[in-house]
PDB file of N, CA and C in Angstrom:
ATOM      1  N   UNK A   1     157.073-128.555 -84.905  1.00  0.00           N
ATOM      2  CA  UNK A   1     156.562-127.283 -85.360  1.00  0.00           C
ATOM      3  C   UNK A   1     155.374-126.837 -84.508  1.00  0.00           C
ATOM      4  N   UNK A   2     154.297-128.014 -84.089  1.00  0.00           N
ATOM      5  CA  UNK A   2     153.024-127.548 -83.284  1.00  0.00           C
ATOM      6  C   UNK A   2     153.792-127.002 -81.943  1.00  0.00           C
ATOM      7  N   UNK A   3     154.941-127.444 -81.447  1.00  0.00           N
ATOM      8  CA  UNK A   3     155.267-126.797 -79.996  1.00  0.00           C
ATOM      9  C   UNK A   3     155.745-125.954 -80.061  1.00  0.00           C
ATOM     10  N   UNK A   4     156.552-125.155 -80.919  1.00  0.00           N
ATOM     11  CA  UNK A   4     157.183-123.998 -81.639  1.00  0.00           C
ATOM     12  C   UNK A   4     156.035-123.083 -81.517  1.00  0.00           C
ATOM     13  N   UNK A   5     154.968-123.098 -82.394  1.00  0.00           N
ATOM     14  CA  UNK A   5     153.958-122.285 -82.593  1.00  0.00           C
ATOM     15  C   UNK A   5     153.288-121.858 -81.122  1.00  0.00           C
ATOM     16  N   UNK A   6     152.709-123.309 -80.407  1.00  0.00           N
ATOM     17  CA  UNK A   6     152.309-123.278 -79.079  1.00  0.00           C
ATOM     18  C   UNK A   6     153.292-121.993 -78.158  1.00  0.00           C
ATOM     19  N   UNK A   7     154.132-122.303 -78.033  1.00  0.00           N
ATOM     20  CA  UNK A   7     154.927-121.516 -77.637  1.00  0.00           C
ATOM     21  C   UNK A   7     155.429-120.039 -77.726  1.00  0.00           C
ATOM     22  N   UNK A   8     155.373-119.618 -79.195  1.00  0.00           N
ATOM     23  CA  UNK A   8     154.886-118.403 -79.814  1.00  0.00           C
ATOM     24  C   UNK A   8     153.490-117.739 -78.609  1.00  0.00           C
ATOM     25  N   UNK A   9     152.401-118.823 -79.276  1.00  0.00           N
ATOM     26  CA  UNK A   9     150.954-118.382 -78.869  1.00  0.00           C
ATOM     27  C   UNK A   9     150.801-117.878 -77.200  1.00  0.00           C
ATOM     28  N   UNK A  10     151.430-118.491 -76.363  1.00  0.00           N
ATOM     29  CA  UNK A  10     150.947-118.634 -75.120  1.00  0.00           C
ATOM     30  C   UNK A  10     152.415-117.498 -75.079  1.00  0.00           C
ATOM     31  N   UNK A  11     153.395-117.280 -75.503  1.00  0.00           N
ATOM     32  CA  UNK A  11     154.507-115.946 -74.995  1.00  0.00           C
ATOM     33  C   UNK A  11     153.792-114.801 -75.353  1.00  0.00           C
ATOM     34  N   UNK A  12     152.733-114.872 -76.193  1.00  0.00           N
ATOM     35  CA  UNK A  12     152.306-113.568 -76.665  1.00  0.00           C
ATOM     36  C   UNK A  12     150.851-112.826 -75.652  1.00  0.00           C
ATOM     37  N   UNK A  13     150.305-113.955 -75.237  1.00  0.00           N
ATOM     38  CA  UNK A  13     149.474-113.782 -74.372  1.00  0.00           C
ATOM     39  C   UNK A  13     149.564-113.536 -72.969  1.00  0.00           C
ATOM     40  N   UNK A  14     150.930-113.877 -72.944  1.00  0.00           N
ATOM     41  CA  UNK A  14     151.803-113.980 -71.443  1.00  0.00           C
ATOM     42  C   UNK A  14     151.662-112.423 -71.102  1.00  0.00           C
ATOM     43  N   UNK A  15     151.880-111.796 -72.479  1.00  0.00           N
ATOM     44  CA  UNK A  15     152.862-110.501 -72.426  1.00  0.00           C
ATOM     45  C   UNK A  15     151.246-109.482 -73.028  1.00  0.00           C
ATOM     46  N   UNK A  16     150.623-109.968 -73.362  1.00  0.00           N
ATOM     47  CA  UNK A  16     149.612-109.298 -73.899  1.00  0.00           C
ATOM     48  C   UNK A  16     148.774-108.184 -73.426  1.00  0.00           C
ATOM     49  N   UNK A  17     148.711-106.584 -73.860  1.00  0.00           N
ATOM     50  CA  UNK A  17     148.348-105.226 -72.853  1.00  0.00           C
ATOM     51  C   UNK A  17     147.062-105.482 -72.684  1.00  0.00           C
ATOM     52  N   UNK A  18     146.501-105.010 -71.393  1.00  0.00           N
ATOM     53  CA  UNK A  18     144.880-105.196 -71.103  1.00  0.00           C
ATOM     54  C   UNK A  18     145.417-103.641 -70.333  1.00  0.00           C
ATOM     55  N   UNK A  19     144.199-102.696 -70.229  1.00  0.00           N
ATOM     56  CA  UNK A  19     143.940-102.145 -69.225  1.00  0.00           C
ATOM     57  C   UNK A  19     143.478-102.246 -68.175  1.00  0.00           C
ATOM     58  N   UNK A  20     144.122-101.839 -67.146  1.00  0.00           N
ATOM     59  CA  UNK A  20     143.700-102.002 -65.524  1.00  0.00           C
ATOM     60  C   UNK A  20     144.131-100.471 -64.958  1.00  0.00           C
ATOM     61  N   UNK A  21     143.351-100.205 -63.856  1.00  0.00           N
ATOM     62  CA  UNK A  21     143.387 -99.873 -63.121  1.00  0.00           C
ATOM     63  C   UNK A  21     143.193 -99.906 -61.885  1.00  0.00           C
ATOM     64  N   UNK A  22     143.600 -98.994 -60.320  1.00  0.00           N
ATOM     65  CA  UNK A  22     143.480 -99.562 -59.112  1.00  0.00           C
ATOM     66  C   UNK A  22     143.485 -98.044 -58.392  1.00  0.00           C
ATOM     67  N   UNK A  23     142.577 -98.204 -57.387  1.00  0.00           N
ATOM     68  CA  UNK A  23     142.365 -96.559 -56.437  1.00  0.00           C
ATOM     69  C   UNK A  23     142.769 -97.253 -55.287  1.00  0.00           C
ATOM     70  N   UNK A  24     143.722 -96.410 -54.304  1.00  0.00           N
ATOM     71  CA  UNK A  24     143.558 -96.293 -52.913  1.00  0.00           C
ATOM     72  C   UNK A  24     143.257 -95.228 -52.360  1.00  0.00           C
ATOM     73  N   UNK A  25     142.430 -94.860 -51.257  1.00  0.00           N
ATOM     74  CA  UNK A  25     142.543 -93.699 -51.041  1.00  0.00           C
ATOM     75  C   UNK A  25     143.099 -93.188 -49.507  1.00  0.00           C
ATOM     76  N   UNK A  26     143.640 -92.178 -49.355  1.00  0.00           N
ATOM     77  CA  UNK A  26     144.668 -91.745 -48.528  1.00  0.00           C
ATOM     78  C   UNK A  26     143.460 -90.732 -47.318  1.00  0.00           C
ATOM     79  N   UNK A  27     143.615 -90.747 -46.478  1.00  0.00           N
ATOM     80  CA  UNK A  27     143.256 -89.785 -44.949  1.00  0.00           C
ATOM     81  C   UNK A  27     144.267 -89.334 -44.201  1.00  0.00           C
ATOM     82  N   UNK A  28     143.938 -88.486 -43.900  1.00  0.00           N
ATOM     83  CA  UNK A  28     144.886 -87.377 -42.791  1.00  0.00           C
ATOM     84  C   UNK A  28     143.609 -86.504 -41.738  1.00  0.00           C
ATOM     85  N   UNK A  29     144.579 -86.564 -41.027  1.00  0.00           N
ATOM     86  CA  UNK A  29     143.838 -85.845 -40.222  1.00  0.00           C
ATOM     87  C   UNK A  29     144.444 -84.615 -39.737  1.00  0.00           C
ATOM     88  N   UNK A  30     144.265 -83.597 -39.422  1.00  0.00           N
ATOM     89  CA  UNK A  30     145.110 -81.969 -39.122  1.00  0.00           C
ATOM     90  C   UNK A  30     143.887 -80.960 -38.769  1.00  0.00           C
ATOM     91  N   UNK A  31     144.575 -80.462 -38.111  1.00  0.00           N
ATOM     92  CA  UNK A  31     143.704 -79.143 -37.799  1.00  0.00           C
ATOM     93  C   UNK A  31     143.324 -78.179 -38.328  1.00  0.00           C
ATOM     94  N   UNK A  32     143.338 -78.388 -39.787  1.00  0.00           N
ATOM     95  CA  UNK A  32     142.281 -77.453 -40.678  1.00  0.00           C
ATOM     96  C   UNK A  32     142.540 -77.947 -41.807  1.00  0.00           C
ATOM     97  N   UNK A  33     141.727 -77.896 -42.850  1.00  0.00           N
ATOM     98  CA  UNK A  33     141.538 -78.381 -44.570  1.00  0.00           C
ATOM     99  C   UNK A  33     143.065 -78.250 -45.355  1.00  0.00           C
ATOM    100  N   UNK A  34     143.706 -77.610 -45.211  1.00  0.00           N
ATOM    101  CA  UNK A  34     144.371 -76.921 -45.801  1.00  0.00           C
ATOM    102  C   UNK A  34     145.936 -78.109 -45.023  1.00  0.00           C
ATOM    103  N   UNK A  35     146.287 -78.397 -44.160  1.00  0.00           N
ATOM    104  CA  UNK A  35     147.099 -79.282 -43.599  1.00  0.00           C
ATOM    105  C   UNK A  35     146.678 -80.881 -43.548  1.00  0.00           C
ATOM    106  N   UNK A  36     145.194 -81.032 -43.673  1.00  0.00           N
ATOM    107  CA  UNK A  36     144.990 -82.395 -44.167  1.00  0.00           C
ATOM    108  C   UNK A  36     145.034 -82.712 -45.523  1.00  0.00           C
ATOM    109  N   UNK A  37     144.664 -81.785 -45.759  1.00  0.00           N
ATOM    110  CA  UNK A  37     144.655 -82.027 -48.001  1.00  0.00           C
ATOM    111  C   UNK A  37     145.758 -82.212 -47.777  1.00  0.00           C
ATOM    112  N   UNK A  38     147.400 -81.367 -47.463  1.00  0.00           N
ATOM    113  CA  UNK A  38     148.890 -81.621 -47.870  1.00  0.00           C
ATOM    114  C   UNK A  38     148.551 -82.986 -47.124  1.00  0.00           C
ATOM    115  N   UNK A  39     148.605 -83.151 -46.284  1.00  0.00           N
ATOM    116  CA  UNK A  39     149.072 -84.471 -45.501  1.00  0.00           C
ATOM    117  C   UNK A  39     148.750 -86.132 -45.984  1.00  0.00           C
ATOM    118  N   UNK A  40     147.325 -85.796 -46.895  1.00  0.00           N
ATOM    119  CA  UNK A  40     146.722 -86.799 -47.595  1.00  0.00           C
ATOM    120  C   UNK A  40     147.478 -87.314 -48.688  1.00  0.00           C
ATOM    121  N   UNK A  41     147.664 -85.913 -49.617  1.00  0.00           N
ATOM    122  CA  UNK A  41     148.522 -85.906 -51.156  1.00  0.00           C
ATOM    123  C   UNK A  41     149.693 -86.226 -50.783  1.00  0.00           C
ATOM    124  N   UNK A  42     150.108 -86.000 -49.277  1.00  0.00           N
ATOM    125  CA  UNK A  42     151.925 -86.336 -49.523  1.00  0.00           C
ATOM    126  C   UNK A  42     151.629 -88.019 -49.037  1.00  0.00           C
ATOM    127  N   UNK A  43     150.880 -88.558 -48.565  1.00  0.00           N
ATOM    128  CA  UNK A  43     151.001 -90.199 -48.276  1.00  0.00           C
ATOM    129  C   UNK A  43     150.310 -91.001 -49.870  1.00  0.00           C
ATOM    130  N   UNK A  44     149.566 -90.131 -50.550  1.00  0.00           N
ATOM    131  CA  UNK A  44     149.567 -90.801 -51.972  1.00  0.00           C
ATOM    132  C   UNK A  44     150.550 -90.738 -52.829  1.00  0.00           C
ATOM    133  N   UNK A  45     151.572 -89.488 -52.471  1.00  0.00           N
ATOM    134  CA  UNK A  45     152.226 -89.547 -53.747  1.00  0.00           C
ATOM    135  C   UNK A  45     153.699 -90.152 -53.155  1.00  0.00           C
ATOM    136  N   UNK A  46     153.735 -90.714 -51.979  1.00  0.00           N
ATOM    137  CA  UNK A  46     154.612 -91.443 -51.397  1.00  0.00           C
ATOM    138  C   UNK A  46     154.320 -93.068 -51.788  1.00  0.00           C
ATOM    139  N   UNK A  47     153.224 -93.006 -51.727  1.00  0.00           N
ATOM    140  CA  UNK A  47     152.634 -94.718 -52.440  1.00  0.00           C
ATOM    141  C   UNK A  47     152.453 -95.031 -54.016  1.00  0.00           C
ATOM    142  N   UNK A  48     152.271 -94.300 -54.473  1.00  0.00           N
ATOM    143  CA  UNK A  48     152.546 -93.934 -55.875  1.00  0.00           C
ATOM    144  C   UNK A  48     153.784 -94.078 -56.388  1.00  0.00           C
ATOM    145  N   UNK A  49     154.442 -93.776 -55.665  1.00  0.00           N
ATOM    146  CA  UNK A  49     156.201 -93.228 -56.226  1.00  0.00           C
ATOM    147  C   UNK A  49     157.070 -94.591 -56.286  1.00  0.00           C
ATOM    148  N   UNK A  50     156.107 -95.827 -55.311  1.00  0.00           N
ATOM    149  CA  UNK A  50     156.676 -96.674 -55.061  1.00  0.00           C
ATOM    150  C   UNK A  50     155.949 -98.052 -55.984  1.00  0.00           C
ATOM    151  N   UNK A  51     154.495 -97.207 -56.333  1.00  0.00           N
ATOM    152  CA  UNK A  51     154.057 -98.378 -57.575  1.00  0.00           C
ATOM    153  C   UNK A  51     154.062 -98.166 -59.147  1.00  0.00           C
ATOM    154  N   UNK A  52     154.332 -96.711 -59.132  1.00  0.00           N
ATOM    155  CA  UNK A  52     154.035 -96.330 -60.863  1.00  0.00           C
ATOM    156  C   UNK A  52     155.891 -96.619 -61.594  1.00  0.00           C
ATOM    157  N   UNK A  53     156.008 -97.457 -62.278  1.00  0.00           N
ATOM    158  CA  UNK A  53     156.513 -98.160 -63.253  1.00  0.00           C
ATOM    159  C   UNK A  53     157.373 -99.370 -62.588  1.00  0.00           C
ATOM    160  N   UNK A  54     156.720 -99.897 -61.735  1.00  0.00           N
ATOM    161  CA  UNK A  54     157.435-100.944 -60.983  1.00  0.00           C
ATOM    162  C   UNK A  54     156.164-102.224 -60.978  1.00  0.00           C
ATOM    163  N   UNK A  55     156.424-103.472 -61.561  1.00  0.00           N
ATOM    164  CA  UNK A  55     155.497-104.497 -61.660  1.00  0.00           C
ATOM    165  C   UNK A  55     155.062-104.893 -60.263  1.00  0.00           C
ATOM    166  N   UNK A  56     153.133-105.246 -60.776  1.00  0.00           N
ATOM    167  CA  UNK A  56     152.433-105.165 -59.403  1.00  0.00           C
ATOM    168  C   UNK A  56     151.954-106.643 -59.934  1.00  0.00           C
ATOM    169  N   UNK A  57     151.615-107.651 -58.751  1.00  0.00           N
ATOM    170  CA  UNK A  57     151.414-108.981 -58.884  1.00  0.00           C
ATOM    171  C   UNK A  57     150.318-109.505 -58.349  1.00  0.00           C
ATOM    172  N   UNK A  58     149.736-108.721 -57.375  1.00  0.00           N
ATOM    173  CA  UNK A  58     148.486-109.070 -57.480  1.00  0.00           C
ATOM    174  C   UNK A  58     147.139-108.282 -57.404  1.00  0.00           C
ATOM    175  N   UNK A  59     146.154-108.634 -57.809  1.00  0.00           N
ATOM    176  CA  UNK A  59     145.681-110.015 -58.119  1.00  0.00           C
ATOM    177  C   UNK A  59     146.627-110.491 -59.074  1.00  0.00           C
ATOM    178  N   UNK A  60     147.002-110.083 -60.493  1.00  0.00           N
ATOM    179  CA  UNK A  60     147.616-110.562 -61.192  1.00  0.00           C
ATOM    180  C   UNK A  60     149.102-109.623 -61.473  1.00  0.00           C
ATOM    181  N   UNK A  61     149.539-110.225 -62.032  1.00  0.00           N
ATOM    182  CA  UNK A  61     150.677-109.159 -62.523  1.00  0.00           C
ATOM    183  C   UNK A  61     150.303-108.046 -63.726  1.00  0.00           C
ATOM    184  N   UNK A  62     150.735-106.674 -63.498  1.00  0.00           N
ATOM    185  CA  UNK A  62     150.460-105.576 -64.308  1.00  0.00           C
ATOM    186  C   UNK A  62     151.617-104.415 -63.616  1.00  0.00           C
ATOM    187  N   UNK A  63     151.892-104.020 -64.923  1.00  0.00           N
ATOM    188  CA  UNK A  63     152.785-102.634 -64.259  1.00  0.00           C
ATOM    189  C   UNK A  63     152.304-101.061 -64.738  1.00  0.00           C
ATOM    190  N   UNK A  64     152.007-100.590 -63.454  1.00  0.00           N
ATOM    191  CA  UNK A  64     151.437 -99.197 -63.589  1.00  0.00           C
ATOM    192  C   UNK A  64     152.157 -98.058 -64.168  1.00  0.00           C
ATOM    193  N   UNK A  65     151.405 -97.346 -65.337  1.00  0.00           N
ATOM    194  CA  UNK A  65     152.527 -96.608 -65.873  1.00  0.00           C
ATOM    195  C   UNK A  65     151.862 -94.915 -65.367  1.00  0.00           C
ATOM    196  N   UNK A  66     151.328 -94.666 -64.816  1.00  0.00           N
ATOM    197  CA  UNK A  66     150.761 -93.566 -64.475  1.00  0.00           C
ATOM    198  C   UNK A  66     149.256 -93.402 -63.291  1.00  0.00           C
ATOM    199  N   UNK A  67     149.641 -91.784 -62.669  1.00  0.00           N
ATOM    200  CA  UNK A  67     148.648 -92.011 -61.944  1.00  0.00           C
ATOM    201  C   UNK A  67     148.036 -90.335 -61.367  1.00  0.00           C
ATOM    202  N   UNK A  68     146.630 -91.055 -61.380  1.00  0.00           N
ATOM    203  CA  UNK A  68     145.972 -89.751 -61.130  1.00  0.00           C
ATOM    204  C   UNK A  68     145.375 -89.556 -60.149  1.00  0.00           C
ATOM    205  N   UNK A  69     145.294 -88.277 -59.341  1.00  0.00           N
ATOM    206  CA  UNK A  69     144.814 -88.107 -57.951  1.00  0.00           C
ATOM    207  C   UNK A  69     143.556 -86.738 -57.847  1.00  0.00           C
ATOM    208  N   UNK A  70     142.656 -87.776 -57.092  1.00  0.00           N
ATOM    209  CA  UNK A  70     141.558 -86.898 -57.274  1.00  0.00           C
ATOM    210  C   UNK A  70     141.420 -85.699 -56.131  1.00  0.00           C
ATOM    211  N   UNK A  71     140.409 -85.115 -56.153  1.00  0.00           N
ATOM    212  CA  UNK A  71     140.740 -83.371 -55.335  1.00  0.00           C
ATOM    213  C   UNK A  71     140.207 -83.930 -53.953  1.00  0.00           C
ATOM    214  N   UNK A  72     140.587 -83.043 -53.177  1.00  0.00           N
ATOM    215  CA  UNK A  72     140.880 -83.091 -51.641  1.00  0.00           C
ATOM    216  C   UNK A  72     139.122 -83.053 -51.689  1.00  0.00           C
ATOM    217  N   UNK A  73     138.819 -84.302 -50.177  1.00  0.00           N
ATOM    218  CA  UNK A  73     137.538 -83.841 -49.702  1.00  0.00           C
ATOM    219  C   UNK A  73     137.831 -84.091 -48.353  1.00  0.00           C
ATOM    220  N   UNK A  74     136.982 -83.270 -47.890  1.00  0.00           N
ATOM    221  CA  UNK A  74     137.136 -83.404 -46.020  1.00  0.00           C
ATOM    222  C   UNK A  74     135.854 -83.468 -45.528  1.00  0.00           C
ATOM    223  N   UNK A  75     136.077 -83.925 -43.852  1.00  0.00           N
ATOM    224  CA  UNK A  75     135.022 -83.415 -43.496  1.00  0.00           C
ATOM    225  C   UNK A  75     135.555 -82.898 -41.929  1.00  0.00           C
ATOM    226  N   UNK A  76     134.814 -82.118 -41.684  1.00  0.00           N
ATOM    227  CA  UNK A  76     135.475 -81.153 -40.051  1.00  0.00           C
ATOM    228  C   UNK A  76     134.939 -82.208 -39.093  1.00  0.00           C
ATOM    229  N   UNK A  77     135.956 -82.534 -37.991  1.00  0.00           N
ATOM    230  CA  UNK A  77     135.611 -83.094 -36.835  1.00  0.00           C
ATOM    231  C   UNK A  77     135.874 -82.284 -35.505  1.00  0.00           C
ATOM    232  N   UNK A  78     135.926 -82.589 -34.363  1.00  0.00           N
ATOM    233  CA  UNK A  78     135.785 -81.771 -33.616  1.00  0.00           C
ATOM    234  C   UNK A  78     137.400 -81.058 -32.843  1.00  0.00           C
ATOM    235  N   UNK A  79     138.315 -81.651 -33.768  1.00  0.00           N
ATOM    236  CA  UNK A  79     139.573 -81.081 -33.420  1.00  0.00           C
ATOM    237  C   UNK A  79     140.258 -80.925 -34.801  1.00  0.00           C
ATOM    238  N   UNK A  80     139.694 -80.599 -35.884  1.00  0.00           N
ATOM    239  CA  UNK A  80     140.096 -79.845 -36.898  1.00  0.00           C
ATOM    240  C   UNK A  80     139.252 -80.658 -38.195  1.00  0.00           C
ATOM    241  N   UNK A  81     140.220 -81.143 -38.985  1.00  0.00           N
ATOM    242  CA  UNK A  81     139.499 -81.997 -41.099  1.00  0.00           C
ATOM    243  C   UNK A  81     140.165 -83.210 -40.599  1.00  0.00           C
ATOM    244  N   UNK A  82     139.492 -84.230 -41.612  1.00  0.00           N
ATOM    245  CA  UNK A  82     139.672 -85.657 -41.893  1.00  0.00           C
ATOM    246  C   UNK A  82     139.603 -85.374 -43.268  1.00  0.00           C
ATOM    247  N   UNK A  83     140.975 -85.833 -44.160  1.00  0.00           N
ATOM    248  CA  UNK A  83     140.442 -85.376 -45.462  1.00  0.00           C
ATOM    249  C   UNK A  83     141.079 -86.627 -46.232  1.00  0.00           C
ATOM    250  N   UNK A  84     140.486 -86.868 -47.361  1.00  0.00           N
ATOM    251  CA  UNK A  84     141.068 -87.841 -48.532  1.00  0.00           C
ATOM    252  C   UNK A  84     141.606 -87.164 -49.918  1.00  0.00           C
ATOM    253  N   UNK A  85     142.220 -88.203 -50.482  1.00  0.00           N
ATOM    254  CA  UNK A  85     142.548 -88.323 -51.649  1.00  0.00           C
ATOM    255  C   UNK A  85     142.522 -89.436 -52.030  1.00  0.00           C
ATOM    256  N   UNK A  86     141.942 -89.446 -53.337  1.00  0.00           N
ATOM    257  CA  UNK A  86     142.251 -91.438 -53.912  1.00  0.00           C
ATOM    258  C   UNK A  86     143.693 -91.057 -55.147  1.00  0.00           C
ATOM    259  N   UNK A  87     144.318 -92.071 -55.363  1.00  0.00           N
ATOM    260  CA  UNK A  87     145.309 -91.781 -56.077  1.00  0.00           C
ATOM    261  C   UNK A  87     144.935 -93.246 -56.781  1.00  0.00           C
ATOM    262  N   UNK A  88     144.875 -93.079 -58.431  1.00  0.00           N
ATOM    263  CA  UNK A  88     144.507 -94.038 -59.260  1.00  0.00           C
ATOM    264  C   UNK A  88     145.714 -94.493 -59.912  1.00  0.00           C
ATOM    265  N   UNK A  89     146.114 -95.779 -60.030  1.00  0.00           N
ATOM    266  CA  UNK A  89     147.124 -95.982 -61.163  1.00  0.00           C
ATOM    267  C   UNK A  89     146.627 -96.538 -61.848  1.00  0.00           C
ATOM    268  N   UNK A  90     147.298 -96.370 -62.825  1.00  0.00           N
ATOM    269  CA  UNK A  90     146.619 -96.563 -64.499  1.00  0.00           C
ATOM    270  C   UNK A  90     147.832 -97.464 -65.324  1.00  0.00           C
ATOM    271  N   UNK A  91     147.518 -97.869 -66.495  1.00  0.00           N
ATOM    272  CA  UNK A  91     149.075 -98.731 -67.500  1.00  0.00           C
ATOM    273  C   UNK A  91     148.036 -98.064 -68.425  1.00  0.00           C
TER     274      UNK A  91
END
């Protein structure tokens, strides 16, 4: 009966929800704000597409059920924007 229970205890913890989250953030570079912002958002939501509801293992295992992307920032260099986006996944 104690290994029964044991067993219970430690499947439930196995499986047990914690919140996590994780940011990467994305750069592009283009010749004006407006072609680096697209260029940024389309390589996050290309990396995204490939982690939100698909199990992630490390550090540990967690599967991302959603994700949020923050607003374009740039900065001008001398042959057009360098711009980001962070794209957050969330469970």
């Amino acid at each position: 009966m104690k290994h029964a229970l044991l067993a219970v205890v430690i499947g439930l913890a196995s499986t047990a929800a914690f919140a996590h989250s994780e940011t990467k953030t994305f750069t592009y570079s283009g010749d004006n704000d407006v072609r680096a912002c697209a260029g940024a958002k389309s390589s996050a939501q290309q990396w995204a597409s490939t982690q939100v509801g698909f199990p992630q293992y490390y550090p540990y295992a967690w599967k991302p059920t959603s994700v949020q992307y923050s607003n374009c920032s740039c900065a001008q260099t001398g042959s057009g924007s360098d711009c980001s986006v962070d794209a957050t996944l969330s469970n």
